[in-house]
C-alpha atoms as a PDB file:
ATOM      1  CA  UNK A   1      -5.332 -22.247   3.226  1.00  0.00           C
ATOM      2  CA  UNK A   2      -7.444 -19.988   1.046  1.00  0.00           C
ATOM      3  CA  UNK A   3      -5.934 -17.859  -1.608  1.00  0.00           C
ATOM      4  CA  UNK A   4      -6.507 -14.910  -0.208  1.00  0.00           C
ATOM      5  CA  UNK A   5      -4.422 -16.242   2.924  1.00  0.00           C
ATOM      6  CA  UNK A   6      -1.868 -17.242   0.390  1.00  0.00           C
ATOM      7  CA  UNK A   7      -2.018 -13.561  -1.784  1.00  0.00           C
ATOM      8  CA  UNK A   8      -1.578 -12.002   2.042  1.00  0.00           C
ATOM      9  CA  UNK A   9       1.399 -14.233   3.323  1.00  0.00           C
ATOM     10  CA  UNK A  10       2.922 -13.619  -0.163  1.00  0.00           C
ATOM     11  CA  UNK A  11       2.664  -9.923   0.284  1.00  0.00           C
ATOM     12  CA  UNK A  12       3.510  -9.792   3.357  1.00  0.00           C
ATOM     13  CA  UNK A  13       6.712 -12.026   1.709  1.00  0.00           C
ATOM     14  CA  UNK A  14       7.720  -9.935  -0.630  1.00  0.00           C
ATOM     15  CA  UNK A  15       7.273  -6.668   1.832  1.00  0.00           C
ATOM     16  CA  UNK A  16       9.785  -8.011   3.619  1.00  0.00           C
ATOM     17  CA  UNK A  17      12.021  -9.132   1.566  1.00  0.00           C
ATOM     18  CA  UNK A  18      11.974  -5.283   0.268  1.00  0.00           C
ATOM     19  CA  UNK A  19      12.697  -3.818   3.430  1.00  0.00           C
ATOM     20  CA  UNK A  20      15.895  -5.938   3.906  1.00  0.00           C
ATOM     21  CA  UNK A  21      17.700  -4.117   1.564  1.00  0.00           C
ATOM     22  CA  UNK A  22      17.910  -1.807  -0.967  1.00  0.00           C
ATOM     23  CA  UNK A  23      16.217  -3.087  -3.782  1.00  0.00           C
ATOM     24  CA  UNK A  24      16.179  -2.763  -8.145  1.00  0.00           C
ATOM     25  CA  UNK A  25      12.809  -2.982 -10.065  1.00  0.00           C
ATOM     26  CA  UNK A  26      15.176  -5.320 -12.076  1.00  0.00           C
ATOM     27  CA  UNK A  27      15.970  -7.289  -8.711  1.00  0.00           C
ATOM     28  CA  UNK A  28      12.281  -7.171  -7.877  1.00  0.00           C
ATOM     29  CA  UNK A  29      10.819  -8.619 -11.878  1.00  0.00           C
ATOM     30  CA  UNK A  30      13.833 -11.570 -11.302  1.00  0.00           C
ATOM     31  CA  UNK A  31      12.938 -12.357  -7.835  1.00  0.00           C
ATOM     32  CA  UNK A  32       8.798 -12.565  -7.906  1.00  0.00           C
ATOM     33  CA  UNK A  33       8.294 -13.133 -11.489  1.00  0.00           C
ATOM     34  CA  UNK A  34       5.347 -15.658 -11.435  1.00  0.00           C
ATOM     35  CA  UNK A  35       3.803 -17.110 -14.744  1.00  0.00           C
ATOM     36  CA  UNK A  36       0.616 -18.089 -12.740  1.00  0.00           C
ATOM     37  CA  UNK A  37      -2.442 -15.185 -13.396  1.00  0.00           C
ATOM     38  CA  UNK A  38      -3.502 -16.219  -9.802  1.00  0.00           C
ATOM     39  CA  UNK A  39      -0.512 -15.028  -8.062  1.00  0.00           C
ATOM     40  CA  UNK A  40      -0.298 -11.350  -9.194  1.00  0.00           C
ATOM     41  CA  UNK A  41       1.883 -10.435  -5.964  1.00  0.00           C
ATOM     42  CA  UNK A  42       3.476  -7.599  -8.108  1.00  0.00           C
ATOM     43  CA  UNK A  43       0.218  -5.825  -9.111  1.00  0.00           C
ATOM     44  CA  UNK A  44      -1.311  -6.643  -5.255  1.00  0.00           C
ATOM     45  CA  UNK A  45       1.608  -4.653  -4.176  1.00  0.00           C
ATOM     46  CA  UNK A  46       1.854  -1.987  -6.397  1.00  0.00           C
ATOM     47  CA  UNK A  47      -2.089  -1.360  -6.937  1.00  0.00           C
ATOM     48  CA  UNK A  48      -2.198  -1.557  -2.947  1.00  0.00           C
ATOM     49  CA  UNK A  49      -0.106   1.689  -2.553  1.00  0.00           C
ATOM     50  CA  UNK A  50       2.444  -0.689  -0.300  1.00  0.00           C
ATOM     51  CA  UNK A  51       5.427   0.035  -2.607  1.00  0.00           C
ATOM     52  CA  UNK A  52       6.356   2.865  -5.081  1.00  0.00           C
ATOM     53  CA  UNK A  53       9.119   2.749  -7.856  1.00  0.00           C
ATOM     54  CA  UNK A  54      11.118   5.832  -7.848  1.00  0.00           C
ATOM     55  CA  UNK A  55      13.588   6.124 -11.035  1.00  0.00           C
ATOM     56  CA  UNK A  56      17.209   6.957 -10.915  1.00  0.00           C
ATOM     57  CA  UNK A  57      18.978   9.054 -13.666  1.00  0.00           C
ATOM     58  CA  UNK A  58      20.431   7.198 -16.608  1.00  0.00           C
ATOM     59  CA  UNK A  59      19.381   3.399 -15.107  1.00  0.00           C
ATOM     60  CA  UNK A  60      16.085   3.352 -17.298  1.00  0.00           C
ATOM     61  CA  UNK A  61      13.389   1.061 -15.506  1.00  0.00           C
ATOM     62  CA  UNK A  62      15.474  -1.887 -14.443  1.00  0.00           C
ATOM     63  CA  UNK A  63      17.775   0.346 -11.893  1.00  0.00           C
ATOM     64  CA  UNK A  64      14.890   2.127 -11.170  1.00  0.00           C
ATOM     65  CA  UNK A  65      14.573   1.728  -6.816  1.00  0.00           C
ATOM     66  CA  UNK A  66      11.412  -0.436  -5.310  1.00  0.00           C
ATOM     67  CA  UNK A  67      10.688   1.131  -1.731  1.00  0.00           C
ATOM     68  CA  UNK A  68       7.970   0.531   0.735  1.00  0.00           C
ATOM     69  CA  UNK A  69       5.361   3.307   1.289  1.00  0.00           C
ATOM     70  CA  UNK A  70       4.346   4.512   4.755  1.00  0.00           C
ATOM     71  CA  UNK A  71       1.042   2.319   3.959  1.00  0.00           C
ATOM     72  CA  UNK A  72       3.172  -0.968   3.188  1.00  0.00           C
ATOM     73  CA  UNK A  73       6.019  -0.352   6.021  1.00  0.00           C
ATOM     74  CA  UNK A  74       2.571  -0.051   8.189  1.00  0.00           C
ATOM     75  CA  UNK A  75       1.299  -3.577   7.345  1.00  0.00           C
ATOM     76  CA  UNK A  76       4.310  -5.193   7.720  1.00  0.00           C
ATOM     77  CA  UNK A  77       5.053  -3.679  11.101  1.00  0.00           C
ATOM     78  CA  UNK A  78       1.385  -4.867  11.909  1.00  0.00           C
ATOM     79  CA  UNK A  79       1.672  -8.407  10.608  1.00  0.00           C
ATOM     80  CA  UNK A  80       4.969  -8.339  13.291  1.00  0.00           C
END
């Protein structure tokens, strides 16, 4: 598998695992933190437009919320 089959299974990964449930930016940094430069799921994501982080009075960045644009809710649906 190539690694942009693996970067694209990944994202579509971690897409999913965002819609299950309401998610933290905390949550999301513990869950898909990756010490490997090749990997960069987080930046794929966020660079992508696919997810947006909208902050939440008083919980500073970690309670901020991680939700799926219309563009990443489209790609998962499409990878269905």
């Amino acid at each position: 598998m190539s690694e942009d089959a693996v970067l694209h299974a990944l994202t579509l990964q971690m897409l999913a695992w965002l819609e299950e449930r309401p998610r933290t930016y905390g949550d999301t940094m513990e869950a898909w933190r990756t010490s490997c430069p090749r990997m960069p799921i987080w930046e794929e994501v966020v660079s992508g437009g696919l997810v947006v982080i909208v902050p939440r009075a008083g919980a500073g960045m970690n309670g901020s919320a991680v939700r799926l644009t219309e563009q990443g809710r489209m790609l998962l649906a499409a990878a269905a």
